[in-house]
N, C-alpha and C. Protein backbone atom coordinates (compact mmCIF):
# COMPACT_ATOMS: atom_id res chain seq x y z
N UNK A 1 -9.71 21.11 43.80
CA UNK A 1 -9.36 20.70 42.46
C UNK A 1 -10.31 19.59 42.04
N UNK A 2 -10.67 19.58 40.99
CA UNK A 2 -11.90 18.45 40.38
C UNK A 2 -10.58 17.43 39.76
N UNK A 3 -11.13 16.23 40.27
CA UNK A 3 -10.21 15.01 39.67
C UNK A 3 -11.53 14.10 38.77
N UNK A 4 -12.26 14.85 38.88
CA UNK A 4 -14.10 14.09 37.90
C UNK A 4 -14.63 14.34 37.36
N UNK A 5 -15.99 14.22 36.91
CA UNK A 5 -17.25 15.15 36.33
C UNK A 5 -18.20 15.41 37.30
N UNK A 6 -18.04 14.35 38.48
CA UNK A 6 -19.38 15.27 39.39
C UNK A 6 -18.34 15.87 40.78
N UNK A 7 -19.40 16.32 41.92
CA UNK A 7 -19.05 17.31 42.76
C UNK A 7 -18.47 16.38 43.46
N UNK A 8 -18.85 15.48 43.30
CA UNK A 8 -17.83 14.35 44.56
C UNK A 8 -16.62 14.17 44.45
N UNK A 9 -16.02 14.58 43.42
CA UNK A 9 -14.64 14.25 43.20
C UNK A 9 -13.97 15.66 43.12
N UNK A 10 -14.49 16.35 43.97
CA UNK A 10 -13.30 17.36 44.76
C UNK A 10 -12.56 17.26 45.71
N UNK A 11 -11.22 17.51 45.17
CA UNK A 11 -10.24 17.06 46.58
C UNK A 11 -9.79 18.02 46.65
N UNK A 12 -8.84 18.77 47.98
CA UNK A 12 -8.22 19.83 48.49
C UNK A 12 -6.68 19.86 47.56
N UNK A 13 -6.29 21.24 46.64
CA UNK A 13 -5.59 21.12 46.11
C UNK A 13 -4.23 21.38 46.86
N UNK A 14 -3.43 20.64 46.70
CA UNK A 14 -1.86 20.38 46.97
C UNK A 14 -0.82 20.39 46.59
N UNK A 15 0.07 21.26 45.79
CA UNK A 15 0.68 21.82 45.15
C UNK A 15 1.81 20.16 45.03
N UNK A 16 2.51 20.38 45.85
CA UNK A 16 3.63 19.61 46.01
C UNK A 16 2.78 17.88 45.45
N UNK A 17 1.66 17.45 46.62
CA UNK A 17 1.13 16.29 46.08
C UNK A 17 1.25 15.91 44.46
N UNK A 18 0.44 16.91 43.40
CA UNK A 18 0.30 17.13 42.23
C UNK A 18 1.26 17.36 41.51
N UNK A 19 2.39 17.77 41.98
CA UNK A 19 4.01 17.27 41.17
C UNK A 19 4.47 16.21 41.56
N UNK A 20 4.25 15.24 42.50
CA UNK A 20 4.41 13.76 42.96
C UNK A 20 3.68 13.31 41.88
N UNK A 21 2.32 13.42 41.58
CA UNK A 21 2.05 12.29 41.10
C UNK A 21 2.23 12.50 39.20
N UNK A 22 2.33 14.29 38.77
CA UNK A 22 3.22 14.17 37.82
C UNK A 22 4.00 13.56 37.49
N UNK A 23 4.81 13.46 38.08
CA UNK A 23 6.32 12.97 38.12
C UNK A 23 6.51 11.56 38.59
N UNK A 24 5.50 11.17 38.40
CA UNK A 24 5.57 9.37 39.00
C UNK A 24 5.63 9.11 39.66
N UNK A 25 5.71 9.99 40.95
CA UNK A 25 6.50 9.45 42.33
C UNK A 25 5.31 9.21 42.65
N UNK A 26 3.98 9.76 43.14
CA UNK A 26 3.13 8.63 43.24
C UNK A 26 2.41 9.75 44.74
N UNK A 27 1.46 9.72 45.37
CA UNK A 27 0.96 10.40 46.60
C UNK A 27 0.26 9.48 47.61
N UNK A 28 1.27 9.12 48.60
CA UNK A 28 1.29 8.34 49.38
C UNK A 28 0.21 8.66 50.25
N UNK A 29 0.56 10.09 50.59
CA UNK A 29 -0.41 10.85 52.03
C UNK A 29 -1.81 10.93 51.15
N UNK A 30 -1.91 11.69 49.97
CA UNK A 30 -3.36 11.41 49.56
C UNK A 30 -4.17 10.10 49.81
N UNK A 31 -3.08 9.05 49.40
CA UNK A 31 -3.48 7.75 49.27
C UNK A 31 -3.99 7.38 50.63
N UNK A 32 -3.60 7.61 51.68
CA UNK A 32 -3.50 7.36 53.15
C UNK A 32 -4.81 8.12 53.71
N UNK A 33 -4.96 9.37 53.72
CA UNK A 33 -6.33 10.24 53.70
C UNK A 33 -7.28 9.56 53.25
N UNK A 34 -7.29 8.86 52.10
CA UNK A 34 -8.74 8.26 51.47
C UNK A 34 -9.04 7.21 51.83
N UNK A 35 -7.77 6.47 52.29
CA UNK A 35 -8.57 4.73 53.00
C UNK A 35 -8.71 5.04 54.14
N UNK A 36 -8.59 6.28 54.81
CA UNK A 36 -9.17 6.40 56.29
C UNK A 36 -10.22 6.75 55.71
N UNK A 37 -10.82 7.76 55.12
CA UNK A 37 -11.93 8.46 54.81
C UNK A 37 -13.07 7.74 54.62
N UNK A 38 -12.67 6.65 53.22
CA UNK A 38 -13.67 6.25 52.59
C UNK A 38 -13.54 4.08 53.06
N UNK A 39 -12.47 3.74 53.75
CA UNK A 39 -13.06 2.13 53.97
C UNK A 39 -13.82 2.51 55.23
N UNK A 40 -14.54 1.11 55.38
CA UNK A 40 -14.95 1.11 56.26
C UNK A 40 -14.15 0.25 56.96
N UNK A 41 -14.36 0.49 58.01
CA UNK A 41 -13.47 0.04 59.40
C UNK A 41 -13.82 -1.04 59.88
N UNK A 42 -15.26 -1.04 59.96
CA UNK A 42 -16.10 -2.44 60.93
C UNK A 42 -15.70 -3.26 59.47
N UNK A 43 -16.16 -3.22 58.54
CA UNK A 43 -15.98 -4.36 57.35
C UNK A 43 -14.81 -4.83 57.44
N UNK A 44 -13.73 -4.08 57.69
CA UNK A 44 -12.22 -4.35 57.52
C UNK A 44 -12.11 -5.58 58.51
N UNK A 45 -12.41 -4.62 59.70
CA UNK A 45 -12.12 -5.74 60.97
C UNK A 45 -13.04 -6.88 60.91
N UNK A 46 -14.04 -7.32 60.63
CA UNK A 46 -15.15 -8.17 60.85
C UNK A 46 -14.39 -9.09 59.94
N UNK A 47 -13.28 -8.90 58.42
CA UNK A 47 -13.13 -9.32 57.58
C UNK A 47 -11.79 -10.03 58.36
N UNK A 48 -10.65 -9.42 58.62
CA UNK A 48 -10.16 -9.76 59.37
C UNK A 48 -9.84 -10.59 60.39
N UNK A 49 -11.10 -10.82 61.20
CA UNK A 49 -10.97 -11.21 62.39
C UNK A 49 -11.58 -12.99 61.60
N UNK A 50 -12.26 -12.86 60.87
CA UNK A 50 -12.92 -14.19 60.26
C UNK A 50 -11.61 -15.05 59.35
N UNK A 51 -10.93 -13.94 59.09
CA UNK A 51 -9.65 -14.81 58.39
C UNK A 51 -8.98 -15.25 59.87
N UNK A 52 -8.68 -14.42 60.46
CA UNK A 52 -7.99 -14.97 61.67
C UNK A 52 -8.30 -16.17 62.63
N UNK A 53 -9.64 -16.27 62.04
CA UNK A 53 -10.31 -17.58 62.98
C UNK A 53 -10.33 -18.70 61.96
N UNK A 54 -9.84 -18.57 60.81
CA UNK A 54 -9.50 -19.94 59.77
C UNK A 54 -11.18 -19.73 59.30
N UNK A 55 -11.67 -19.01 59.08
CA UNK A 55 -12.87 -19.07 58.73
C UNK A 55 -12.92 -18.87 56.90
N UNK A 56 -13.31 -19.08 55.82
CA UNK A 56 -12.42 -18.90 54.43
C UNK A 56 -12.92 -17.55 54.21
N UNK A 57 -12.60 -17.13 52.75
CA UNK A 57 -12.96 -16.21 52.26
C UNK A 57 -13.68 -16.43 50.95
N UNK A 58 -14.96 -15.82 51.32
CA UNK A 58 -16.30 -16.59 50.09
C UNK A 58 -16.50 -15.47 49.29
N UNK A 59 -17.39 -15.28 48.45
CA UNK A 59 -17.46 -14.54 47.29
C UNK A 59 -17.96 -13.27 48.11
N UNK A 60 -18.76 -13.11 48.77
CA UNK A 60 -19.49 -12.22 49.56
C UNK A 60 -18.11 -10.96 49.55
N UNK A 61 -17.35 -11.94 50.35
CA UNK A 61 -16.10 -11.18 50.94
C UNK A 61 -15.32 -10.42 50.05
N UNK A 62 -15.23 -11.21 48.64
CA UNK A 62 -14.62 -10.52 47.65
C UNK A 62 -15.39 -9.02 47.11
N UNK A 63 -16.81 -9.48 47.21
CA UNK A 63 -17.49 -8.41 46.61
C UNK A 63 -17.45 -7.33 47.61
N UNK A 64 -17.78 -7.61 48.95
CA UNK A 64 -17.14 -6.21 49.46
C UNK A 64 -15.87 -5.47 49.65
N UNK A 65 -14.80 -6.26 49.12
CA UNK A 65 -13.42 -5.69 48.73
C UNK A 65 -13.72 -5.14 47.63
N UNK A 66 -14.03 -5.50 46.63
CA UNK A 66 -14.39 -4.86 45.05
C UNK A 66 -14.95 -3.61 45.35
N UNK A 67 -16.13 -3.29 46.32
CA UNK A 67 -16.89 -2.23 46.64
C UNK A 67 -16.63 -1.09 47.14
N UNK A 68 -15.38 -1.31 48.18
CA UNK A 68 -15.05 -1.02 48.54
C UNK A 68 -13.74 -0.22 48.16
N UNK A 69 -13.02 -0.95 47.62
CA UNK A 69 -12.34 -0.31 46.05
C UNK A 69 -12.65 0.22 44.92
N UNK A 70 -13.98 0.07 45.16
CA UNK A 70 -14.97 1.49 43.75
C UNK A 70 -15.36 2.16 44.22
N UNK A 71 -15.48 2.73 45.85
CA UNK A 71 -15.76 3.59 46.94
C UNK A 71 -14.56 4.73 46.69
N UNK A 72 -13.62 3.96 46.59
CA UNK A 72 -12.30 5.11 47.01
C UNK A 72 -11.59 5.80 45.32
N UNK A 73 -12.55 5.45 44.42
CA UNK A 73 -11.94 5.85 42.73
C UNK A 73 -11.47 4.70 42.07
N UNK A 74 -11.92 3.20 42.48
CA UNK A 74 -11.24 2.38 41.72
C UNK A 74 -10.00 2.17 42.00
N UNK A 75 -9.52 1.06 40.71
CA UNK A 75 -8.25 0.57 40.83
C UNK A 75 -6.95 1.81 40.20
N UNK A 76 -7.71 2.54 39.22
CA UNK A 76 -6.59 3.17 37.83
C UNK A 76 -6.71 4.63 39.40
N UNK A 77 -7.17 5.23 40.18
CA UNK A 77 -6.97 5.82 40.77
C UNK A 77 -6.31 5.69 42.19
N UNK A 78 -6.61 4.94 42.82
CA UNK A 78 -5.90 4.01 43.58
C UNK A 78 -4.26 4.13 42.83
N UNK A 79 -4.08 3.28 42.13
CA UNK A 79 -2.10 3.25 41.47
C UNK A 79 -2.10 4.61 41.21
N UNK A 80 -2.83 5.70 40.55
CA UNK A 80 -2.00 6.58 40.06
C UNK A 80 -1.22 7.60 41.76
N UNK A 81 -1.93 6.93 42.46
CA UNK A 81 -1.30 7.59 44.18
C UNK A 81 -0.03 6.53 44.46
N UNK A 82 0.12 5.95 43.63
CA UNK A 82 0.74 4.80 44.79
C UNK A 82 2.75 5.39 43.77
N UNK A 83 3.65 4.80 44.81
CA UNK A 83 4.96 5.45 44.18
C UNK A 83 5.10 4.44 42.83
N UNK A 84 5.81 4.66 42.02
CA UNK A 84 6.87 3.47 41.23
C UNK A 84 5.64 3.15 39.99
N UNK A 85 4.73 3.59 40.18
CA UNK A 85 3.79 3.60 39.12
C UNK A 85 4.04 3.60 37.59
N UNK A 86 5.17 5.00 37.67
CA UNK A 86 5.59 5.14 36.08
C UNK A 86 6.44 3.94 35.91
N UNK A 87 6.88 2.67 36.67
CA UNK A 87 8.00 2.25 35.81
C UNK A 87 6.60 0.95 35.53
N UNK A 88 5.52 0.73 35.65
CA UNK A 88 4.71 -0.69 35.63
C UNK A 88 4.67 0.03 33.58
N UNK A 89 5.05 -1.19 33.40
CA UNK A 89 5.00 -1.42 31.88
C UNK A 89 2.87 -0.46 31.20
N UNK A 90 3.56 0.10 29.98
CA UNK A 90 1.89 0.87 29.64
C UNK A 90 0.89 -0.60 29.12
N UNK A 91 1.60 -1.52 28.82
CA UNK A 91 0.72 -2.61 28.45
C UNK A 91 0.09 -3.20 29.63
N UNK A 92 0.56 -3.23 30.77
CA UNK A 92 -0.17 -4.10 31.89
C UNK A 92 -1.23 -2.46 32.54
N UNK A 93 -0.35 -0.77 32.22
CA UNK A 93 -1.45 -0.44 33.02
C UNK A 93 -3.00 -0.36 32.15
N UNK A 94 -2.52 -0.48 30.61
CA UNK A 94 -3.55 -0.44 29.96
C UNK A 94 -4.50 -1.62 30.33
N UNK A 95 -4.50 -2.70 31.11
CA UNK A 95 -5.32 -3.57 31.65
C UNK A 95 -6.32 -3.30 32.52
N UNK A 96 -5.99 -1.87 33.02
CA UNK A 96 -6.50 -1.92 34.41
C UNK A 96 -7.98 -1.48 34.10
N UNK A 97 -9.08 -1.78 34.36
CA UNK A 97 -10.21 -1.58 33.91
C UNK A 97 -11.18 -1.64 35.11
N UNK A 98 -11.80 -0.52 35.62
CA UNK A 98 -12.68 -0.60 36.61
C UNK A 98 -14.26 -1.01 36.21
N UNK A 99 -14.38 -0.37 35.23
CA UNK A 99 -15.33 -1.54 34.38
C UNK A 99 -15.73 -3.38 34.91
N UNK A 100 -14.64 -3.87 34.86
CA UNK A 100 -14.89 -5.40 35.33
C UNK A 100 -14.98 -4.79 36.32
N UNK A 101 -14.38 -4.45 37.29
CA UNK A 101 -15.16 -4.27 38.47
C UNK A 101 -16.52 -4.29 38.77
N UNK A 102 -17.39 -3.81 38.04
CA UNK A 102 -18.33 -3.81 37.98
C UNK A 102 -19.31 -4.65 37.68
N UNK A 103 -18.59 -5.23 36.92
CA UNK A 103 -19.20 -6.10 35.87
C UNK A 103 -18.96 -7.55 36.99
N UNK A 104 -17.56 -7.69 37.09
CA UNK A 104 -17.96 -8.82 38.29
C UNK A 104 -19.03 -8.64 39.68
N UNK A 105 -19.07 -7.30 40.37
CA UNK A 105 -20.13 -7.12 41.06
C UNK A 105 -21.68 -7.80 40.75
N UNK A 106 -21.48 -7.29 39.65
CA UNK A 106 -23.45 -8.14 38.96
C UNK A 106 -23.19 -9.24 39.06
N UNK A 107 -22.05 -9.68 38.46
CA UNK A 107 -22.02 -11.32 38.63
C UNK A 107 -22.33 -12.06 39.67
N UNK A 108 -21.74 -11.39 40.47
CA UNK A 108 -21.55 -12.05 41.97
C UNK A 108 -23.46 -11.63 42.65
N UNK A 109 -24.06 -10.55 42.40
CA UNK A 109 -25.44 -10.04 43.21
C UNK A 109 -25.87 -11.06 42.15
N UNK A 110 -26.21 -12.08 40.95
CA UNK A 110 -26.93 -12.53 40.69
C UNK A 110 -26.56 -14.22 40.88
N UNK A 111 -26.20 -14.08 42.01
CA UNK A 111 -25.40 -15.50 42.35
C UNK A 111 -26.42 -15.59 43.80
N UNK A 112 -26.94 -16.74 44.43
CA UNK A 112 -27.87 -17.22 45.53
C UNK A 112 -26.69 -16.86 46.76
N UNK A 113 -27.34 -16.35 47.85
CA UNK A 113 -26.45 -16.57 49.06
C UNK A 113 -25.42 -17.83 49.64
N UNK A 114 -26.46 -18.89 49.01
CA UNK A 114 -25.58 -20.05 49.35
C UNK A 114 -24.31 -20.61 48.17
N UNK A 115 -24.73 -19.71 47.12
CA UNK A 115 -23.71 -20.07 45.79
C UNK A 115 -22.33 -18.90 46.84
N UNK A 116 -22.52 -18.12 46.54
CA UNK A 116 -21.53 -16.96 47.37
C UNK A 116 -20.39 -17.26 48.27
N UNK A 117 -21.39 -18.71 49.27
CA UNK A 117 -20.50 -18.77 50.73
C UNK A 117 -20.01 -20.18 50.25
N UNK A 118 -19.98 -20.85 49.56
CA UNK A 118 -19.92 -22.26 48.48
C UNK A 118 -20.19 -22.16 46.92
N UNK A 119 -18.79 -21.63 46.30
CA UNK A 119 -18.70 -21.39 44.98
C UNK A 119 -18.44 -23.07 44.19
N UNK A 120 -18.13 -23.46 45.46
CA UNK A 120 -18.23 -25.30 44.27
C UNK A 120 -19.58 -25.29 44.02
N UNK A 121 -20.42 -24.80 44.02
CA UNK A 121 -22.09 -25.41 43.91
C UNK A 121 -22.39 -25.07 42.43
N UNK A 122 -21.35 -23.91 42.11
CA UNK A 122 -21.74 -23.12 40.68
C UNK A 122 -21.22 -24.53 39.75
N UNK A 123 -21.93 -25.11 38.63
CA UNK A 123 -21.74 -25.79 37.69
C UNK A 123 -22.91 -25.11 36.51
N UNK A 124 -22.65 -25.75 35.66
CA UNK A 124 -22.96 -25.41 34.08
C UNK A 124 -24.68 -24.64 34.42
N UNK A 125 -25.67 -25.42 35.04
CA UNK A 125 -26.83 -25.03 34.54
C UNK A 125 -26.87 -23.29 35.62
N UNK A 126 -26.66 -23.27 36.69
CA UNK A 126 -26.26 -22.36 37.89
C UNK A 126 -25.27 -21.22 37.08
N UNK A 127 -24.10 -21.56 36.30
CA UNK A 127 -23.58 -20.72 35.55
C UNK A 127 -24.36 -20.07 34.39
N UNK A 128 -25.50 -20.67 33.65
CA UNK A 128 -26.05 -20.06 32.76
C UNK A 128 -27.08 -19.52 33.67
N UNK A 129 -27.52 -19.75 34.92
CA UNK A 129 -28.40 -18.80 35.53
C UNK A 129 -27.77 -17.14 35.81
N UNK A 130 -27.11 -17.48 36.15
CA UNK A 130 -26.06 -16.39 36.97
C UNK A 130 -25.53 -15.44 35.79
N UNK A 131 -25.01 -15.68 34.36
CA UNK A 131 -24.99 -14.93 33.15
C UNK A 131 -26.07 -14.07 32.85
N UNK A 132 -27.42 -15.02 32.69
CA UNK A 132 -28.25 -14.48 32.15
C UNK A 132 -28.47 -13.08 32.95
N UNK A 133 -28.81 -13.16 34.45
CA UNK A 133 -29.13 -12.45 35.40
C UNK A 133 -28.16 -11.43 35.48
N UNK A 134 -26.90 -11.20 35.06
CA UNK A 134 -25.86 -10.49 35.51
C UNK A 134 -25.60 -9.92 33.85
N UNK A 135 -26.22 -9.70 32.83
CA UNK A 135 -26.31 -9.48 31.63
C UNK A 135 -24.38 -10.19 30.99
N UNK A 136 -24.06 -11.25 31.38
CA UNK A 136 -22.48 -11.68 30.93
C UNK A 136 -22.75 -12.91 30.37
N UNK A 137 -21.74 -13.49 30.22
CA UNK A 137 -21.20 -14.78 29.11
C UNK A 137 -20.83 -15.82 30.36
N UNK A 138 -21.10 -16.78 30.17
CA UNK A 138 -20.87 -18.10 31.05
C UNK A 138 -18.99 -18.20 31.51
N UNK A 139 -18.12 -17.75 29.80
CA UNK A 139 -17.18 -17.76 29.95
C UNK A 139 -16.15 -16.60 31.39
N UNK A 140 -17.56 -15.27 31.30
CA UNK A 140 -17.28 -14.35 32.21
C UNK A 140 -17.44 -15.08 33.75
N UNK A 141 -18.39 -15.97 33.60
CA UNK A 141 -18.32 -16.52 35.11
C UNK A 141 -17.16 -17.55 35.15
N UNK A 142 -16.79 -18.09 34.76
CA UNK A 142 -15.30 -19.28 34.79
C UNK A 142 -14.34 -18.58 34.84
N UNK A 143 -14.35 -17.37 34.76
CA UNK A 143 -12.89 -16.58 34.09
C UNK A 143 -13.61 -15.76 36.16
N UNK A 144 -14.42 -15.17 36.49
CA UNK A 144 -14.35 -14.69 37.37
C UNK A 144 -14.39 -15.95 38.78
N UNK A 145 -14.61 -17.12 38.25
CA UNK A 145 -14.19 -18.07 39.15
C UNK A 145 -12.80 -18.69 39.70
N UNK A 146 -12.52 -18.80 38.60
CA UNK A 146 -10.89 -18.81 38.55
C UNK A 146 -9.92 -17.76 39.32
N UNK A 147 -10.31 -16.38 38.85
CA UNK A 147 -9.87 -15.77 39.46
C UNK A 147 -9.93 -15.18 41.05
N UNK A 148 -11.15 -15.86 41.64
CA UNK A 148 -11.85 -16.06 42.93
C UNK A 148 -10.54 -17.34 43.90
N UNK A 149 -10.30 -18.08 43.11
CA UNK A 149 -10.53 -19.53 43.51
C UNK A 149 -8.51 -19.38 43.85
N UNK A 150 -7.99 -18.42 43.10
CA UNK A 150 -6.52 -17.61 43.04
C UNK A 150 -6.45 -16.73 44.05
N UNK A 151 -7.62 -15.94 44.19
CA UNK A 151 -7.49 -14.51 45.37
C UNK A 151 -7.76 -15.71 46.97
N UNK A 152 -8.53 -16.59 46.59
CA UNK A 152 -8.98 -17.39 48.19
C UNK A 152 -7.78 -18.06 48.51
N UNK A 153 -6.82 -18.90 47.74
CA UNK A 153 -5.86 -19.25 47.95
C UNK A 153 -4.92 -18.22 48.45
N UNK A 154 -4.42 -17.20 48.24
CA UNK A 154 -3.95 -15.85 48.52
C UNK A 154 -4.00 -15.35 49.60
N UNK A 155 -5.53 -15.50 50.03
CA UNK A 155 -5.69 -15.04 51.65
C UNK A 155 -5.85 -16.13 52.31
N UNK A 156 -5.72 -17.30 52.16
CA UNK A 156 -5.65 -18.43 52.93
C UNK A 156 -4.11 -18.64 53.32
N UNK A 157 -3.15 -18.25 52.25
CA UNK A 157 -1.79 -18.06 53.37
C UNK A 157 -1.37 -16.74 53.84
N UNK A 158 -2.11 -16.02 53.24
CA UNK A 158 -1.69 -14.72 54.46
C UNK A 158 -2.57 -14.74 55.80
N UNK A 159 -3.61 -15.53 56.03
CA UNK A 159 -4.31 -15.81 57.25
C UNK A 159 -3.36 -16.72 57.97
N UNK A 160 -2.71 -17.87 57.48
CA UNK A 160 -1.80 -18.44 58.52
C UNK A 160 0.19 -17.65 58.98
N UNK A 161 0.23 -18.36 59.70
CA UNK A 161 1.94 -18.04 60.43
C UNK A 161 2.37 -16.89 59.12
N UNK A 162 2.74 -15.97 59.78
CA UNK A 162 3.85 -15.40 58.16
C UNK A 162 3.06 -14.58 57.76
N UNK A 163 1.74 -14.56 57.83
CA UNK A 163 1.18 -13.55 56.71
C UNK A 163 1.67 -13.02 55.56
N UNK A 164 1.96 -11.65 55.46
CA UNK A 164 2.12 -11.48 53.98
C UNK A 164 3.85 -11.27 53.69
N UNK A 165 4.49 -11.95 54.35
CA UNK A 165 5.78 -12.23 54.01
C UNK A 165 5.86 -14.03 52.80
N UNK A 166 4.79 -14.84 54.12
CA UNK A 166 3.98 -15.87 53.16
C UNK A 166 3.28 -15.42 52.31
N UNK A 167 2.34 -14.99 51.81
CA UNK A 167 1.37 -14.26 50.79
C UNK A 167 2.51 -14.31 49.64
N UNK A 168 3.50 -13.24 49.70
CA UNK A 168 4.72 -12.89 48.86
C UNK A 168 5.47 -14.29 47.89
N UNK A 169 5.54 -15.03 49.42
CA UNK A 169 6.59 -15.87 49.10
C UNK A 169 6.29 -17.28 47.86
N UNK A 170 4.59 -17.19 48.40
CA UNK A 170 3.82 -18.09 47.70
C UNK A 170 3.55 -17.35 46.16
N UNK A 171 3.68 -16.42 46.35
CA UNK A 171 3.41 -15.65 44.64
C UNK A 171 4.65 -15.76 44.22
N UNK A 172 5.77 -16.22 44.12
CA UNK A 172 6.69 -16.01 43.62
C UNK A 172 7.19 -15.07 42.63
N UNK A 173 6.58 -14.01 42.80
CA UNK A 173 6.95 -12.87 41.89
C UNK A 173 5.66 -12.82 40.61
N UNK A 174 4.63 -13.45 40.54
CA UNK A 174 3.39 -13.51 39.79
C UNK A 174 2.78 -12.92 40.51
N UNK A 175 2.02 -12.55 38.96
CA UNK A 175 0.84 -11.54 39.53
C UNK A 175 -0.47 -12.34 39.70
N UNK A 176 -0.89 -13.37 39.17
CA UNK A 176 -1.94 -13.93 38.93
C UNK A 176 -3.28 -13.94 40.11
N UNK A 177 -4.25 -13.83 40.04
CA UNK A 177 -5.20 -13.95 41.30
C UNK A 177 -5.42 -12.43 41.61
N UNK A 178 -5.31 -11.82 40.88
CA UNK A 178 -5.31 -10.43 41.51
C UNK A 178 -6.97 -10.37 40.91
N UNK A 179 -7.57 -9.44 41.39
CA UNK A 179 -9.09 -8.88 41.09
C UNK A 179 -9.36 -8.68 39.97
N UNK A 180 -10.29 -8.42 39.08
CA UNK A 180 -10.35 -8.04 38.05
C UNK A 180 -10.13 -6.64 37.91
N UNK A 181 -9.30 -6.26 37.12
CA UNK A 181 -8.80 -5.02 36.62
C UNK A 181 -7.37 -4.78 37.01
N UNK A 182 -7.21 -5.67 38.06
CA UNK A 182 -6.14 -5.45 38.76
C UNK A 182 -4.56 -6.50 37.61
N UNK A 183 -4.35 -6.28 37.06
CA UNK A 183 -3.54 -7.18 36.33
C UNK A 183 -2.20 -7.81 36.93
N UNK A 184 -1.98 -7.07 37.35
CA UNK A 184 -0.48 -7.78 37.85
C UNK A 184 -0.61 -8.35 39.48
């Protein structure tokens, strides 16, 4: 079955799957098939094991989560597998935009290695470097800093005691810090 316009986005058709995700319920096992398929494993763990050693999480890290999540169809493909989908309000899924995805990617490749692993270094003149180079608006880099500076906090308590029972507990039911595109 073509879920695209090119040949890559043929998947094995599944009768039953394809009334799941009709019907909102969402395709778990598809979903499950593709992050074996398409993450990578060593990135996962290498990523992993550096949170586990209190080591932070720098822009680098984000951008290969982003990449890695435009590997597997994005974010709007990604949820449409996931269950409970139909009840997320049409105004928040109308947010979801893989686009920034992208668009933060440039941001981030026109940022210095050492800006990446030390995002305090980015100030005003470094921010109009990093725009120009990444074809965006200064405001696009503050707005993708911010939202960096939310996701690092995020995995800084799911790296300690608790993990993502902490992660949870610290979001108190907000969505905020999520990736770009990712709204809630």
């Amino acid at each position: 079955m073509g879920v695209g316009e090119k040949s890559d986005a043929l998947e094995p058709f599944y009768p039953d799957r394809i009334a799941s995700r009709i019907l909102g319920m969402g395709d778990v096992l598809s979903l499950i098939e593709e992050v074996e398929q398409k993450v990578d494993k060593d990135k996962a763990k290498k990523l992993a094991t550096k949170m586990k050693k209190g080591k932070g999480f720098d822009l680098e890290d984000f951008k290969e989560q982003l990449l890695q999540m435009q590997n597997m169809g994005g974010v709007a493909s990604l949820m449409a597998k996931m269950p409970g989908v139909a009840d997320v309000p049409k105004k928040a899924m109308d947010q979801v935009n893989d686009k920034e995805m992208g668009k933060t990617v440039a941001i981030i490749n026109s940022m210095t290695p050492n800006e990446r692993k030390f995002p305090a270094l980015i100030k005003a003149s470094r921010k109009k470097r990093i725009a120009a180079g990444s074809g965006t608006q200064v405001q696009d880099i503050n707005k993708l800093l911010k939202q960096f500076m939310q996701m690092q906090k995020m995995m800084k308590r799911m790296s300690k005691k608790g993990g993502m029972a902490n992660l949870m507990r610290g979001m108190g039911g907000r969505g905020g810090g999520m990736p770009p595109g990712m709204p809630f």
